[in-house]
Protein backbone atom coordinates (compact mmCIF):
# COMPACT_ATOMS: atom_id res chain seq x y z
CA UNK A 1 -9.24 9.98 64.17
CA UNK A 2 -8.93 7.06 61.68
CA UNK A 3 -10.78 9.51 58.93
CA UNK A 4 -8.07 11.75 59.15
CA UNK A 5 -5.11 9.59 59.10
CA UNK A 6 -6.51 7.57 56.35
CA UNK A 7 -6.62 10.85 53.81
CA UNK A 8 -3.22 11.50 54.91
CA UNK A 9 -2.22 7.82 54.01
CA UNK A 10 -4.08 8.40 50.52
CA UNK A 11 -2.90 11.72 49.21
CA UNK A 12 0.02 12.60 51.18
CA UNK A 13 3.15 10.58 49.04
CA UNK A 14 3.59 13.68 47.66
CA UNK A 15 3.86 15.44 50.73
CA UNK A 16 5.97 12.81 51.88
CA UNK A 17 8.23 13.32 48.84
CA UNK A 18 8.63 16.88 48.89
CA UNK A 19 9.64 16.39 52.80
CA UNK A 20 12.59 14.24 52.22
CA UNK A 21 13.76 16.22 49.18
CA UNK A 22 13.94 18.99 51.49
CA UNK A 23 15.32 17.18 54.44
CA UNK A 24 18.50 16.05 52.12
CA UNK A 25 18.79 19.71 50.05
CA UNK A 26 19.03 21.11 53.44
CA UNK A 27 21.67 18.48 54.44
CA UNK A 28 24.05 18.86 51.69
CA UNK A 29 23.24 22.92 51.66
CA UNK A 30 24.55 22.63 55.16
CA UNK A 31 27.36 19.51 55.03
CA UNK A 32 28.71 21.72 52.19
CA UNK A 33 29.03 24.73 54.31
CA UNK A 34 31.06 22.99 56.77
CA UNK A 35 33.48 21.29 54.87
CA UNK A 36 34.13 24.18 53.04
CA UNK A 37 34.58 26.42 55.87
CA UNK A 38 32.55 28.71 54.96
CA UNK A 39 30.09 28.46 57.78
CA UNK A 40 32.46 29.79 60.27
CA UNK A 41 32.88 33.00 58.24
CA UNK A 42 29.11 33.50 57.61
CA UNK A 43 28.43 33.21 61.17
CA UNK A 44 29.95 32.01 64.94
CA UNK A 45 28.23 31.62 67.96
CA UNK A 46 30.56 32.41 70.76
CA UNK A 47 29.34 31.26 74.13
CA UNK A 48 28.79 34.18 77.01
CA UNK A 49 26.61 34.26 79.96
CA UNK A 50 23.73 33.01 78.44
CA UNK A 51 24.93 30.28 76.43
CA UNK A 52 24.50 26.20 77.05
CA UNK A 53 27.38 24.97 74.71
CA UNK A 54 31.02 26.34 75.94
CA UNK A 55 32.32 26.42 72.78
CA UNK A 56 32.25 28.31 69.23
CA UNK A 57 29.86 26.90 66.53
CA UNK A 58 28.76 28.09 63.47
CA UNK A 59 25.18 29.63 63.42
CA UNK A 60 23.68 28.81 59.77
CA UNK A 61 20.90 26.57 60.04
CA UNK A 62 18.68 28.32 58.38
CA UNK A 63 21.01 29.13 55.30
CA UNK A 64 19.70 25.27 54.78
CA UNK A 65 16.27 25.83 55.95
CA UNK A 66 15.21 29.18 54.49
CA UNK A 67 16.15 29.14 50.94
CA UNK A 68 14.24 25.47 50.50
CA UNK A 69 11.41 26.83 52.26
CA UNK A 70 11.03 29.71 50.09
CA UNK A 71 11.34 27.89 47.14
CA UNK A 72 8.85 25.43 48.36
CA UNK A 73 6.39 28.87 48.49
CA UNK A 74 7.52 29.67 45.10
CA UNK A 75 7.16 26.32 42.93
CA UNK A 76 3.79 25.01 44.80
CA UNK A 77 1.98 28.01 46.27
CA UNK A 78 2.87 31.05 44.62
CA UNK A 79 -0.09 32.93 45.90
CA UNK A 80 2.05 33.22 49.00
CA UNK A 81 4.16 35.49 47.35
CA UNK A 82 4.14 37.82 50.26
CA UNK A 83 4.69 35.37 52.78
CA UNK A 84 7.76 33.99 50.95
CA UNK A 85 8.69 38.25 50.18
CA UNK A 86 8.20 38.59 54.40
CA UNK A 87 10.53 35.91 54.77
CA UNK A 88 13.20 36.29 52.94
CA UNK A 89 13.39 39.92 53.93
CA UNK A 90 13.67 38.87 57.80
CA UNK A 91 16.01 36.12 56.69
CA UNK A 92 18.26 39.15 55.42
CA UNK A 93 18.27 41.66 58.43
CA UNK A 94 18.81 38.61 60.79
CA UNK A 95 21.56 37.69 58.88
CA UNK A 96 23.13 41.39 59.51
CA UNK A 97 22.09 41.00 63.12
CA UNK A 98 23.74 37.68 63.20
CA UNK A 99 27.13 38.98 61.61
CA UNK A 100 26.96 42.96 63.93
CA UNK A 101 24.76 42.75 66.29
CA UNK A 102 21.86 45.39 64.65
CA UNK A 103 20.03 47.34 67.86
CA UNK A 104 16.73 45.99 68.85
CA UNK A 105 14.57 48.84 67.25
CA UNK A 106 15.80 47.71 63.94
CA UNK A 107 14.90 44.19 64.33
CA UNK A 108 11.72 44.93 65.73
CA UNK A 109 10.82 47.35 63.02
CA UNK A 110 11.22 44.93 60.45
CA UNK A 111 9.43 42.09 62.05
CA UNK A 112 6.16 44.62 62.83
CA UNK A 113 6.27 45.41 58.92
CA UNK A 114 6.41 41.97 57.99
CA UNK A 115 3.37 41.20 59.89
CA UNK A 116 1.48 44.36 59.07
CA UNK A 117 2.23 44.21 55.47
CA UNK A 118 0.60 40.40 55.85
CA UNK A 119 -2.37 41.47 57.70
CA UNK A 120 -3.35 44.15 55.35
CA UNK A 121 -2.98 43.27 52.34
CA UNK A 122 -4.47 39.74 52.99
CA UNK A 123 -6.79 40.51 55.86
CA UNK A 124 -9.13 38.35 57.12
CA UNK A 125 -12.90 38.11 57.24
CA UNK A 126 -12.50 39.10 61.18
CA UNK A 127 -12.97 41.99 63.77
CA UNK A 128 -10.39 44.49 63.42
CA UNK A 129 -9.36 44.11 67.09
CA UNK A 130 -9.43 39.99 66.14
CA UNK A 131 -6.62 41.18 63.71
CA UNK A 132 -4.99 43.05 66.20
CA UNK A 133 -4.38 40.34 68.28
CA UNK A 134 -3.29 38.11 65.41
CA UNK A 135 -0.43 40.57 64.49
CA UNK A 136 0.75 40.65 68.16
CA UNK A 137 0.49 37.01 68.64
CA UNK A 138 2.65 36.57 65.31
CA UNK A 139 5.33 39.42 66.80
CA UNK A 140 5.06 37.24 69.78
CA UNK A 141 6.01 33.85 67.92
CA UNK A 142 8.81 35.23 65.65
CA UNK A 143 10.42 36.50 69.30
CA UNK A 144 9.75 33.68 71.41
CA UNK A 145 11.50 31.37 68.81
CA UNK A 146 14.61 33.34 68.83
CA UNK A 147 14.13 32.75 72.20
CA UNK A 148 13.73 29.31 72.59
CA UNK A 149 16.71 28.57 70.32
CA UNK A 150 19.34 28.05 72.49
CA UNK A 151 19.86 23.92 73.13
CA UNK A 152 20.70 21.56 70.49
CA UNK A 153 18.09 19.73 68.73
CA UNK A 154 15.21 21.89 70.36
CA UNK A 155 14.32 24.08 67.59
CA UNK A 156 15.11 22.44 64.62
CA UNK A 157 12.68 19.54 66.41
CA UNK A 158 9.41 21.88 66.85
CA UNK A 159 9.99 23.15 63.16
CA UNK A 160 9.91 19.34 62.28
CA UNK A 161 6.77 18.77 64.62
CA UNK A 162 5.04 22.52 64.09
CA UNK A 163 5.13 22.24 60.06
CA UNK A 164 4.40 18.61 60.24
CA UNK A 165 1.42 19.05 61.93
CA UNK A 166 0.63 21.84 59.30
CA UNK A 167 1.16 19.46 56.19
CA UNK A 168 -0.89 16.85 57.54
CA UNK A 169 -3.69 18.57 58.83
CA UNK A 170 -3.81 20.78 55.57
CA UNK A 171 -4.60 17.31 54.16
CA UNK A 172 -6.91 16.05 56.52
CA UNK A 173 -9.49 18.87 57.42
CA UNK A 174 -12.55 19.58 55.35
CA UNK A 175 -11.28 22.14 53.15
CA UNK A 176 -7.81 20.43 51.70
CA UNK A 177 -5.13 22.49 50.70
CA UNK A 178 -2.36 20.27 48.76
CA UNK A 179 0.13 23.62 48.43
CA UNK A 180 -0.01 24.91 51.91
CA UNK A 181 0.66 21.05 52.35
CA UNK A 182 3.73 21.29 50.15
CA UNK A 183 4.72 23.90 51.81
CA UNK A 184 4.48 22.17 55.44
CA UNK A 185 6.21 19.34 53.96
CA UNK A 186 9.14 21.26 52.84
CA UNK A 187 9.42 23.12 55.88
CA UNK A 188 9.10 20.04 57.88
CA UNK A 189 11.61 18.22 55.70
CA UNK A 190 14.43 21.27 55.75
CA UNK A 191 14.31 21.31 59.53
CA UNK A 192 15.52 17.58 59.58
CA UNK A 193 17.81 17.77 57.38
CA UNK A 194 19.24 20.36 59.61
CA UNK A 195 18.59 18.15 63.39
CA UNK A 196 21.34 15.57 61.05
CA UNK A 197 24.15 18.25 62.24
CA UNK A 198 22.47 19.82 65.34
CA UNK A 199 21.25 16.99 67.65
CA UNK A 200 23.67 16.71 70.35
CA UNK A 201 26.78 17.16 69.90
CA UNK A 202 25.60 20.28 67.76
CA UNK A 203 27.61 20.88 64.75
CA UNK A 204 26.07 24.16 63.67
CA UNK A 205 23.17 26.30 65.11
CA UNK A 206 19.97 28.03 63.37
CA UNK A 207 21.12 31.20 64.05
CA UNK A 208 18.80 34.41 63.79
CA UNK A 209 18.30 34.04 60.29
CA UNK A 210 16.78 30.60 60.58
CA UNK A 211 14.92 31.19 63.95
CA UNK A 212 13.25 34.21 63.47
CA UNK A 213 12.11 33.21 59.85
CA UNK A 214 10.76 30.45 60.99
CA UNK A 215 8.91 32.36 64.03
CA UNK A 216 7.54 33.95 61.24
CA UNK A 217 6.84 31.30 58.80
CA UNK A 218 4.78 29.54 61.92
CA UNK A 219 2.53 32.40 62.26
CA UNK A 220 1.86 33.56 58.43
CA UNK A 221 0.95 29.78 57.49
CA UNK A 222 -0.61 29.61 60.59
CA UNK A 223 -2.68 32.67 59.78
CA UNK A 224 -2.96 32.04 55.86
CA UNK A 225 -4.50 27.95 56.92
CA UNK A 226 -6.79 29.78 59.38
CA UNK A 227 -7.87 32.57 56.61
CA UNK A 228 -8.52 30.18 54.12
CA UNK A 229 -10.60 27.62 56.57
CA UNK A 230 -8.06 25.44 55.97
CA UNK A 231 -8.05 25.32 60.32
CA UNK A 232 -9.42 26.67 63.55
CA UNK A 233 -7.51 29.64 64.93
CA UNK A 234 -6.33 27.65 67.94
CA UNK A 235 -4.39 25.15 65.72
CA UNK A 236 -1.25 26.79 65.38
CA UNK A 237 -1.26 27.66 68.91
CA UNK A 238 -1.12 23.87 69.98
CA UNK A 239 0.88 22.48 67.37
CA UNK A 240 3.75 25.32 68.17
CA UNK A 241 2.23 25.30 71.94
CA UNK A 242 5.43 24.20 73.76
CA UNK A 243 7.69 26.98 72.30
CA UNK A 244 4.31 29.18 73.17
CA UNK A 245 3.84 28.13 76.73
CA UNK A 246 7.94 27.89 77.77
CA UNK A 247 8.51 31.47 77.00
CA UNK A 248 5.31 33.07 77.40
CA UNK A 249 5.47 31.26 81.29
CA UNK A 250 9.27 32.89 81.50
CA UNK A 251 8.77 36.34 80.10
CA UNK A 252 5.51 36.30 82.89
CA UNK A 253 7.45 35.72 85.43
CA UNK A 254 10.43 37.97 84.56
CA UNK A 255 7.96 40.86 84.24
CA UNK A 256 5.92 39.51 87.69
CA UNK A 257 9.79 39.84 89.42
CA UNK A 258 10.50 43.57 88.02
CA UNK A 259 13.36 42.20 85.38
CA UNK A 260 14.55 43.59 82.33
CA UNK A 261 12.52 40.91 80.22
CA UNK A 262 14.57 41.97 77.10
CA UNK A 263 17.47 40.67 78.75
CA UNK A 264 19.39 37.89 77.39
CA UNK A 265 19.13 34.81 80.61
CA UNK A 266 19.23 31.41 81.37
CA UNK A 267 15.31 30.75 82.70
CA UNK A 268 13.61 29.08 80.40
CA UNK A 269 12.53 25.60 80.91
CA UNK A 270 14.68 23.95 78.84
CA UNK A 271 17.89 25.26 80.04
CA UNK A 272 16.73 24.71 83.08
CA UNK A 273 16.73 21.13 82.60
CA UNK A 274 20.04 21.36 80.70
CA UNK A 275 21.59 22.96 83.47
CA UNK A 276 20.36 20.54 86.17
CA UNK A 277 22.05 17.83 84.76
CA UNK A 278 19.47 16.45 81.91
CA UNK A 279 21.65 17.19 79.30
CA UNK A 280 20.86 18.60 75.66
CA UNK A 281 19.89 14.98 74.23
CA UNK A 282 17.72 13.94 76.75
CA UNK A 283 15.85 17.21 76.96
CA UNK A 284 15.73 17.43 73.41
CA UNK A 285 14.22 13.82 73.09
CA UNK A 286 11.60 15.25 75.97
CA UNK A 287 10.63 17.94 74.29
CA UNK A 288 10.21 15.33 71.01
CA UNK A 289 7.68 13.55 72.89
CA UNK A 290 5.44 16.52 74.18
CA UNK A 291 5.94 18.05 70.25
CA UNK A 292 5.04 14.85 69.11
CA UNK A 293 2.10 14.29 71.77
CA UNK A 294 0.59 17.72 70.96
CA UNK A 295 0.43 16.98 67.17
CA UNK A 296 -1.51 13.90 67.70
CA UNK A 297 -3.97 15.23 69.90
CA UNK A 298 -4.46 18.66 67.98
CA UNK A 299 -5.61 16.33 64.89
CA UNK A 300 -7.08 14.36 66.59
CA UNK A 301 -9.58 17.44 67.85
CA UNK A 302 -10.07 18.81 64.33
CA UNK A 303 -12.58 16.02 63.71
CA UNK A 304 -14.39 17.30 67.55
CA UNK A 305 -17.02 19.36 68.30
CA UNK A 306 -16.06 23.72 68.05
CA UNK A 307 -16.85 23.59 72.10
CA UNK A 308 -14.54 20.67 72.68
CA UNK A 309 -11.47 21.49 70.60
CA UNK A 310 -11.49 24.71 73.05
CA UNK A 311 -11.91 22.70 75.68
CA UNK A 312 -9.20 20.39 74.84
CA UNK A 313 -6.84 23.23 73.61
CA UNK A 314 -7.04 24.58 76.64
CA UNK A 315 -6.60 21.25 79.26
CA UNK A 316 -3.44 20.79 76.53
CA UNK A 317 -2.11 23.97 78.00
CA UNK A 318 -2.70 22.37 81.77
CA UNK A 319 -0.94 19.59 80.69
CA UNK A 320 2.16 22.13 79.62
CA UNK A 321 1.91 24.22 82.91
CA UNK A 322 1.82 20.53 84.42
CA UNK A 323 5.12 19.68 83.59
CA UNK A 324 6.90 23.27 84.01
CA UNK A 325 5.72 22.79 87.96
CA UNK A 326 7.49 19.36 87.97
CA UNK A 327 10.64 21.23 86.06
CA UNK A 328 10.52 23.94 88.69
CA UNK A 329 10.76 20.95 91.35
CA UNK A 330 13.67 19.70 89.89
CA UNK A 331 15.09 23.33 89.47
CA UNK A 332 14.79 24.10 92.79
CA UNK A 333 16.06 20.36 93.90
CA UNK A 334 19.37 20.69 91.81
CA UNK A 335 19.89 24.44 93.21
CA UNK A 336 19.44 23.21 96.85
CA UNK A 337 21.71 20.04 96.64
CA UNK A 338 24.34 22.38 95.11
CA UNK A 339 24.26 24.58 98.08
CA UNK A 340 24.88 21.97 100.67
């Protein structure tokens, strides 16, 4: 543990750099698009059934995010070329989606090139049918993000953890990687910049064309760090493992109850604990902890034993079904007291 924070306290003032120049572009990218108004033309979220906020915002986080990211890819790894190519081109069609509303077949069809075009032009020394289940784990994340962007502060904060954890461990492990670093940084560094104006009392949202690009971003780093031995395939998994286990738990039990999964609702965890009377800071600030909890301990197993980081990558995920069972408690608490 103290090996790997010491060659992150060595080499990573760079990194460190590059984060908060990113965290204050995205800031002024995005102050500038409120007080020019021009955020509420590009995009507004009006509230409906599903919503947690009851009234309009603008949705353009990731007109701060995205375009600092990609240049990030650009000026320090530009062997990511298609990464930062697969980006920008979801980044577009979610804008469209976020202006009209593009039908689901569309969306998807882009998002399945992206992460074909990824897989097979850079595969992997791997099984095929390991491959396989990369790709659909990657269509899983850019989803599930969308998904899990619905409460202020909540994804902006696991961008900030989940590329964190990528910059420092791309520093740490045995086979260093000072651009994928970069990149991580910049990531890391856009996504505060953009909590500034979306922690509670949310002033704008990430909107499609920030959440699904970085769904996507979480998976082809993910994949490229793995690829290049860089990490173990389990590490993005538990660095992005609350997102993961929230909506993978949800869409399970959707399906398990014969619902239309593809449904826009209000079951995840963390609207459930908005709704019961948590509030978006404090569940935000929750989340912050486990985010922050499961970074520590996934570097912490990168210096362990191959049979133990399973091991502990899987208890991690215990811990996470742990605390949607005392969630469900409370759900079911709040729903009975409001029946009385």
């Amino acid at each position: 543990m103290s090996e790997v924070f010491d060659v992150i306290a060595t080499s990573g003032w760079i990194v460190l750099l590059t984060a908060a120049a990113s965290a204050l572009a995205s800031f002024l990218i995005l102050r500038g698009l409120l007080s020019t108004g021009l955020a509420w033309r590009i995009a507004t979220d009006v509230p409906n059934h599903r919503s947690l906020h009851v009234k309009p915002i603008p949705r353009v986080g990731g007109w701060g995010i995205v375009p600092v990211g990609l240049a990030a890819i650009l000026w320090h790894a530009s062997q990511m070329w298609l990464i930062a190519a697969g980006a920008a081109a979801l980044a577009l069609v979610s804008q469209i989606d976020d202006r009209r509303d593009l039908p689901a077949r569309i969306r998807f069809a882009v998002h399945f090139a992206a992460v074909v075009a990824l897989v097979v032009i850079w595969p992997a020394d791997a099984p095929w049918w390991l491959l396989v289940g990369i790709g659909f784990l990657m269509l899983w994340l850019i989803n599930l993000y969308n998904f899990m962007d619905g409460a202020d502060g909540l994804a902006g904060g696991m961008a900030l953890f989940g590329f964190g954890a990528y910059a420092a461990a791309a520093l740490a492990t045995g086979h260093p990687s000072p651009a994928l670093a970069q990149v991580g940084a910049a990531l890391a560094g856009a996504a505060l910049g953009f909590l500034f104006l979306n922690f509670h009392p949310a002033k704008l949202f990430l909107g499609d064309a920030g959440s699904i690009t970085l769904g996507f971003l979480a998976g082809a780093l993910g994949y490229w760090g793995w690829r290049g031995a860089v990490w173990p395939l389990w590490f993005p998994a538990f660095v992005f493992s609350p997102f993961i286990a929230d909506a993978s738990i949800t869409l399970l039990r959707r399906v398990c109850r014969g619902e239309k999964f593809w449904q826009a609702h209000r079951e995840h965890y963390y609207q459930r604990m908005v709704r019961s009377g948590i509030g978006h800071g404090r569940t935000a600030i929750f989340w912050y902890a486990v985010m922050f909890a499961g970074v520590i301990v996934a570097l912490w197993a990168l210096g362990r034993p191959i049979w133990e980081q399973w091991l502990i990558f899987a208890a991690w995920y215990g811990v996470l079904g742990g605390c949607a069972v005392v969630v469900d408690m409370r759900w079911r608490s709040f729903q009975n007291s409001n029946e009385k």
